[in-house]
N, C-alpha and C. Protein backbone atom coordinates (compact mmCIF):
# COMPACT_ATOMS: atom_id res chain seq x y z
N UNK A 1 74.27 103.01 98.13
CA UNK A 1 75.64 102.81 98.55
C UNK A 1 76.30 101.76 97.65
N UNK A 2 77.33 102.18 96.83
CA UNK A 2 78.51 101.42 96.32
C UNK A 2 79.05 99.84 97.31
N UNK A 3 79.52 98.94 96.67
CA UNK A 3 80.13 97.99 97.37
C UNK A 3 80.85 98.50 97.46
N UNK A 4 82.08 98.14 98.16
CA UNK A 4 83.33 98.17 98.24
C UNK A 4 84.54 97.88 97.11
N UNK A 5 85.09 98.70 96.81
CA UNK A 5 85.93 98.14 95.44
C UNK A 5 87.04 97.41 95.86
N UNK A 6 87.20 96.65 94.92
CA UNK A 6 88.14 95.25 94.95
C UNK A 6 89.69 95.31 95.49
N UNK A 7 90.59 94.50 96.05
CA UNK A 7 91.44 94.85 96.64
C UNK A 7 92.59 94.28 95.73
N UNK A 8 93.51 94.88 95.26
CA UNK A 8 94.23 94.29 93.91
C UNK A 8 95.65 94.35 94.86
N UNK A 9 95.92 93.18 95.31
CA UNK A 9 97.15 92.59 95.66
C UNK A 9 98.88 93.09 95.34
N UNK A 10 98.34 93.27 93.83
CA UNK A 10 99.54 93.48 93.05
C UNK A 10 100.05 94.91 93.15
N UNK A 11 98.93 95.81 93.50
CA UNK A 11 98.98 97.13 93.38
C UNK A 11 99.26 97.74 94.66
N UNK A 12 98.73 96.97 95.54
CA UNK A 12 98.92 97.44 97.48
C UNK A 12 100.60 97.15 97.36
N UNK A 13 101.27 95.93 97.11
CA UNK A 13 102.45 95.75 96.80
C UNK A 13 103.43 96.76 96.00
N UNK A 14 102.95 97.22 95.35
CA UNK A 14 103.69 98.08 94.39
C UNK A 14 103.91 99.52 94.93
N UNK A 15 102.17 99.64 95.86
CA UNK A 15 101.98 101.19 96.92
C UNK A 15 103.62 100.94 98.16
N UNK A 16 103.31 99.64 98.42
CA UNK A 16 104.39 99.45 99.76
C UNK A 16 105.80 99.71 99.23
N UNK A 17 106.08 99.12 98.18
CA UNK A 17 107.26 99.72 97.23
C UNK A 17 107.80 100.95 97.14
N UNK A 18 107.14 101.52 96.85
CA UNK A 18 107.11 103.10 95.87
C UNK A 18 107.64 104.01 97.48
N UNK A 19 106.42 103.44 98.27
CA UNK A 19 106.56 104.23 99.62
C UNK A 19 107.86 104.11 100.52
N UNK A 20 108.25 102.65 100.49
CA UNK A 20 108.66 102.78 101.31
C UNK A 20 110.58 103.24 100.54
N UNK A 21 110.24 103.12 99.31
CA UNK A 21 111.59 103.63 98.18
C UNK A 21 111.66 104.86 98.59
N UNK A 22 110.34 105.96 98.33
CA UNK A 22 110.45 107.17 98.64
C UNK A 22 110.38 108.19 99.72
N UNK A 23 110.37 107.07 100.94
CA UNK A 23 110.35 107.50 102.33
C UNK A 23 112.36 107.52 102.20
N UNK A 24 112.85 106.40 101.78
CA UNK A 24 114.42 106.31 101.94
C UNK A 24 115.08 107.57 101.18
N UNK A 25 114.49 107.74 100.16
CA UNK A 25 114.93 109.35 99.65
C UNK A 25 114.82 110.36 99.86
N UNK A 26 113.88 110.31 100.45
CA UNK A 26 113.35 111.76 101.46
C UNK A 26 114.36 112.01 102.31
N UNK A 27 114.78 110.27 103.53
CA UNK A 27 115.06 111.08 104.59
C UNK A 27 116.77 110.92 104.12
N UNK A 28 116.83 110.95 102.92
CA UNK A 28 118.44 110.85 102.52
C UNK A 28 118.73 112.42 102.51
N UNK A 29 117.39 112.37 101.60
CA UNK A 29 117.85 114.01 101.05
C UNK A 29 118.09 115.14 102.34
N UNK A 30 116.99 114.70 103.41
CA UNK A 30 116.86 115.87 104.55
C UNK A 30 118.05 115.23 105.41
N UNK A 31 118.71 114.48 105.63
CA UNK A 31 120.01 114.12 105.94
C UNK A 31 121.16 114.41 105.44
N UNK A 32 121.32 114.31 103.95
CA UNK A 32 122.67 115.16 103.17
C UNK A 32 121.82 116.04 102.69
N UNK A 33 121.70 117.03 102.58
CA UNK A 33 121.05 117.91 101.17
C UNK A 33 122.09 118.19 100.19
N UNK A 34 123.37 118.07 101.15
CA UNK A 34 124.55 118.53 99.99
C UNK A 34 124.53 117.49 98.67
N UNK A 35 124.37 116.31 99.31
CA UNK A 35 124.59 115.14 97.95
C UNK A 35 123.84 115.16 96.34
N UNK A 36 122.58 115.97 97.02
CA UNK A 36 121.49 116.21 96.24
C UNK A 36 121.09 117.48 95.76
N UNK A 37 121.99 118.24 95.73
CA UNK A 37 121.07 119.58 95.29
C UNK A 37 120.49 120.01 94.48
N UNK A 38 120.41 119.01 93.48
CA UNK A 38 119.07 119.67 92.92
C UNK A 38 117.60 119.43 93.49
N UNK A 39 117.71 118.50 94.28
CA UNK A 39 116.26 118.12 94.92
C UNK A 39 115.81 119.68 95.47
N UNK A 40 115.65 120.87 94.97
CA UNK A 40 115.00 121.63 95.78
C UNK A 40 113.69 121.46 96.32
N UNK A 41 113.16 122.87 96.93
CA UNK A 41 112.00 122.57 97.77
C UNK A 41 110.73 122.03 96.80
N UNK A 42 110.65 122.48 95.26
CA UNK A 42 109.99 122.24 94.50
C UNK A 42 109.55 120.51 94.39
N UNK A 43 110.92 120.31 93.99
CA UNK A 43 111.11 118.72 94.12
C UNK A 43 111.19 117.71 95.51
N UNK A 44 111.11 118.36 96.26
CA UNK A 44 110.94 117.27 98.37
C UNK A 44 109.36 117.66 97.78
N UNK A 45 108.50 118.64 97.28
CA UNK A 45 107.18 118.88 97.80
C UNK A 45 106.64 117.58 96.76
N UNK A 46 107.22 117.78 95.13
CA UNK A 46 106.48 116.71 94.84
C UNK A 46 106.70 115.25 95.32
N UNK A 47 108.16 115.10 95.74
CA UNK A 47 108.93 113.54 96.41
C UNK A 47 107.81 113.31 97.45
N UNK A 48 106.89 114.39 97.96
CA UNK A 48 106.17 114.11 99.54
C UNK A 48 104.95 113.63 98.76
N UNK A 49 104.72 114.57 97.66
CA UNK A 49 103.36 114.18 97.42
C UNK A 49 103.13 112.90 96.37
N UNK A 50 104.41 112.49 96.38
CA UNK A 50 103.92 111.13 95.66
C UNK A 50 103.98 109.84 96.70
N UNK A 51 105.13 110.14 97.38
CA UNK A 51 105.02 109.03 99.38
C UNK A 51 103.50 109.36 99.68
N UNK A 52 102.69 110.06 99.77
CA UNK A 52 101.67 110.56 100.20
C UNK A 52 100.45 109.89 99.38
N UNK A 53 100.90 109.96 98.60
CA UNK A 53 99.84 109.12 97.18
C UNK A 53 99.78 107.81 97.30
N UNK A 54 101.10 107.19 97.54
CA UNK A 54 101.22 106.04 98.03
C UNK A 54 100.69 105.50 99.19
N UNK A 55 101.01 105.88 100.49
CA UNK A 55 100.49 105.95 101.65
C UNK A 55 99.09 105.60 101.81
N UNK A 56 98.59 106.75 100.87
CA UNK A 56 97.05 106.43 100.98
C UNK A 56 96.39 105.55 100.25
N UNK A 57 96.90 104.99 99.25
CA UNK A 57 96.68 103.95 98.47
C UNK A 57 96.33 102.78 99.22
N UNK A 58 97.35 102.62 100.26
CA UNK A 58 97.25 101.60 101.32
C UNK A 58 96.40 101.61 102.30
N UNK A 59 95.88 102.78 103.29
CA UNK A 59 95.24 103.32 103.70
C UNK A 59 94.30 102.96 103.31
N UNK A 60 93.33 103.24 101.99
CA UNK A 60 92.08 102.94 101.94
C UNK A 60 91.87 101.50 101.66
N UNK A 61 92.84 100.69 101.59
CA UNK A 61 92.77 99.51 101.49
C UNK A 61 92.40 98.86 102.96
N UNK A 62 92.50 99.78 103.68
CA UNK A 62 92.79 99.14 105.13
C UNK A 62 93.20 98.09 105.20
N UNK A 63 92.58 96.82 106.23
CA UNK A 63 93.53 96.49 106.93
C UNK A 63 94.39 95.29 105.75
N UNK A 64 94.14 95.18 104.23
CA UNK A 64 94.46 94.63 103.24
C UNK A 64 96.10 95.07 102.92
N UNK A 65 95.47 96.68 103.00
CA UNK A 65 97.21 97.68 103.04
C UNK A 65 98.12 97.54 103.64
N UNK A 66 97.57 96.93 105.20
CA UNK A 66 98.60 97.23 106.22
C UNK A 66 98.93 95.81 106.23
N UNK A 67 98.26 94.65 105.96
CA UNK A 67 98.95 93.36 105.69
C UNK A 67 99.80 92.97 104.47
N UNK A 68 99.29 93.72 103.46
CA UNK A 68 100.64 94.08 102.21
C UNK A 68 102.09 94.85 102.57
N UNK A 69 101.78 95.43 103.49
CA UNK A 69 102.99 96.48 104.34
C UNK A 69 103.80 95.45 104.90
N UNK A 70 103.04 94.99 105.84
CA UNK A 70 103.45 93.88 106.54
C UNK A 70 104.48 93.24 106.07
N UNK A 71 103.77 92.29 104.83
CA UNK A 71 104.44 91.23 104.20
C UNK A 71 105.79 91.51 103.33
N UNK A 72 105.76 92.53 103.01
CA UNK A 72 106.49 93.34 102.46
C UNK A 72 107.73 93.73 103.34
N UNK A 73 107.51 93.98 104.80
CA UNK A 73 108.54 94.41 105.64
C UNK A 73 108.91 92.94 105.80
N UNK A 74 108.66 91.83 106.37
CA UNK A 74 108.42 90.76 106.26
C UNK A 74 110.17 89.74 105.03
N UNK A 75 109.14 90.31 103.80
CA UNK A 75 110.42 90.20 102.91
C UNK A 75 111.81 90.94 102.92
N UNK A 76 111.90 92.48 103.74
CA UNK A 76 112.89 92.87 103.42
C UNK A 76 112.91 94.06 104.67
N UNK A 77 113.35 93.76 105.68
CA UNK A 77 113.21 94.31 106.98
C UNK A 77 113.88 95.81 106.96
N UNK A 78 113.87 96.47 106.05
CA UNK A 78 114.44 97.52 106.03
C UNK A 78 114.02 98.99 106.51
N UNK A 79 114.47 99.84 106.55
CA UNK A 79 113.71 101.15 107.43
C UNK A 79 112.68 101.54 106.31
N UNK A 80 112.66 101.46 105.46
CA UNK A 80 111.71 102.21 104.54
C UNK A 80 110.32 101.47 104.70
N UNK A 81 110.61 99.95 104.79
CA UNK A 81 109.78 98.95 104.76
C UNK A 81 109.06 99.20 106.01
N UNK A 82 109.50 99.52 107.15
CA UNK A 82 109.22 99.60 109.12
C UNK A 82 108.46 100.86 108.56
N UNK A 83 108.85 102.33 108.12
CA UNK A 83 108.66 103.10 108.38
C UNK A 83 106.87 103.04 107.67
N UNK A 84 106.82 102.41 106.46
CA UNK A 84 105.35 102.21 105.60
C UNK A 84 104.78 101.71 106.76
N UNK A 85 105.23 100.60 107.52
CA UNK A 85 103.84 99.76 108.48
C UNK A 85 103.49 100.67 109.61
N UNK A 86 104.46 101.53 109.99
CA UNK A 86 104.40 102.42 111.05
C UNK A 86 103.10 103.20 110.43
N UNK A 87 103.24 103.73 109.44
CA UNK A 87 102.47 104.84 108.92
C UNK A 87 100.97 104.60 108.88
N UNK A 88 100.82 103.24 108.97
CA UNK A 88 99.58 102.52 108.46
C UNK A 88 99.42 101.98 109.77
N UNK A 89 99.69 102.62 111.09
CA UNK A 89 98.65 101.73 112.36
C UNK A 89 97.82 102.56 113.01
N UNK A 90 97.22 101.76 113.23
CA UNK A 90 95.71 103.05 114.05
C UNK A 90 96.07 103.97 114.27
N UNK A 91 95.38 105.30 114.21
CA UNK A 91 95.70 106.33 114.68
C UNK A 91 96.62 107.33 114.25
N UNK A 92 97.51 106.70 113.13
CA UNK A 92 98.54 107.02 112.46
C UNK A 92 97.55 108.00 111.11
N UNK A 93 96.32 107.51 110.81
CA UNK A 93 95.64 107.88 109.57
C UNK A 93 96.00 109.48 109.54
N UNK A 94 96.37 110.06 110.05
CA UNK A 94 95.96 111.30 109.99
C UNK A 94 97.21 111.95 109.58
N UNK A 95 98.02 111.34 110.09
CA UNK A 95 99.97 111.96 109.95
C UNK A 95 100.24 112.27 108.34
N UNK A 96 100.82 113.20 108.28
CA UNK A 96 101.74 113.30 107.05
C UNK A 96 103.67 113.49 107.35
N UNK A 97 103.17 113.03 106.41
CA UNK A 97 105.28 112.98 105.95
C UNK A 97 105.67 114.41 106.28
N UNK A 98 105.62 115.51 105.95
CA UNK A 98 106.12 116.57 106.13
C UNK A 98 105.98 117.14 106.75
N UNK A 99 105.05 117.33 108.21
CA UNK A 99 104.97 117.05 109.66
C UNK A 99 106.03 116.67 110.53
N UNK A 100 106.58 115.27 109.97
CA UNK A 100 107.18 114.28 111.02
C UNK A 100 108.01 114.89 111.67
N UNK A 101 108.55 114.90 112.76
CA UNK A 101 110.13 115.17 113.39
C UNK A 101 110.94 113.90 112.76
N UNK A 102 111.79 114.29 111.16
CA UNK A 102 112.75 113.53 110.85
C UNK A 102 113.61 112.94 112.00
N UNK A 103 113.90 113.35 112.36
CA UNK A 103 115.06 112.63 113.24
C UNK A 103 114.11 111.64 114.61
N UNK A 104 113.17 112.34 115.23
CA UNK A 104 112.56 111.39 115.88
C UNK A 104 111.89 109.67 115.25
N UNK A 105 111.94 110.11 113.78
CA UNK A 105 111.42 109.10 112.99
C UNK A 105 112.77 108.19 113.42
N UNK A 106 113.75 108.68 112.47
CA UNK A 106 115.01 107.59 112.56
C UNK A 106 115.53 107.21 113.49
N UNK A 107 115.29 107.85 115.00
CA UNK A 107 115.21 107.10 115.91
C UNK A 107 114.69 105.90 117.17
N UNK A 108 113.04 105.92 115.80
CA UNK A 108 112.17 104.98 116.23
C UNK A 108 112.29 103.68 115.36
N UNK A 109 113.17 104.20 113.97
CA UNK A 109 113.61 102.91 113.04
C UNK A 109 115.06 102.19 113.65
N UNK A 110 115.36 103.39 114.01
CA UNK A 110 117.45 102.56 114.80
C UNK A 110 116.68 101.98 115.72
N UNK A 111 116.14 102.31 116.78
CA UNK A 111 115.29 101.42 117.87
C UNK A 111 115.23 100.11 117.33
N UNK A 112 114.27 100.35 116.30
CA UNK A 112 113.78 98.99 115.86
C UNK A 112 114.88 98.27 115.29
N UNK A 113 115.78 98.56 115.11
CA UNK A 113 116.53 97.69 114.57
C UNK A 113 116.93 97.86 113.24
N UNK A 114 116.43 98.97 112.84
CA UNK A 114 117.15 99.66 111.07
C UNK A 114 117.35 101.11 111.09
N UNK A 115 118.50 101.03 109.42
CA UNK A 115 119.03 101.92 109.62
C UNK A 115 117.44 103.32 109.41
């Protein structure tokens, strides 16, 4: 059995970034589609599968990820930021982005207090 590989700070930060940038574009796009049309389905599948890439980045970091999430929402309380820590709490491991009930999402971020 392998140790455990190292937990690079800079990079869990950069995962919480990316994610929580490309969670805000997602649910822009599935909110206007008009604004965006070229985002077709081609382009939401890869927009998912790179939030998704991200996501898990954090994920296997465990609970390193979800305190980079944290700190991160922390700095900048925004829905994209809520929506990464959401993604990353127990039980959550299993969810994907393109699953979600969009709108039930944004109404667990207005709850909270973002847009």
């Amino acid at each position: 059995m392998y140790p455990p590989a190292p937990v690079l700070p800079e990079i869990l930060r950069q995962h919480a970034e990316q994610a929580a940038f490309l969670w805000t574009v997602y649910d822009r796009a599935m909110l206007y589609p008009e604004e965006n049309p070229e985002l077709d389905g081609l382009r939401l599948a890869r927009l998912l599968e790179r939030l998704e890439a991200h996501l898990d980045g954090l994920r296997v970091a465990g609970a390193e990820g979800l305190r980079v999430a944290k700190a991160r929402f922390g700095e900048y309380p925004e829905a994209g930021e809520l929506f990464v820590v959401r993604m990353l709490q127990p039980g959550a491991e299993e969810l994907r982005v393109a699953a979600l009930d969009v709108e039930r999402v944004r109404a667990y971020l207005k709850a909270s207090g973002r847009k």
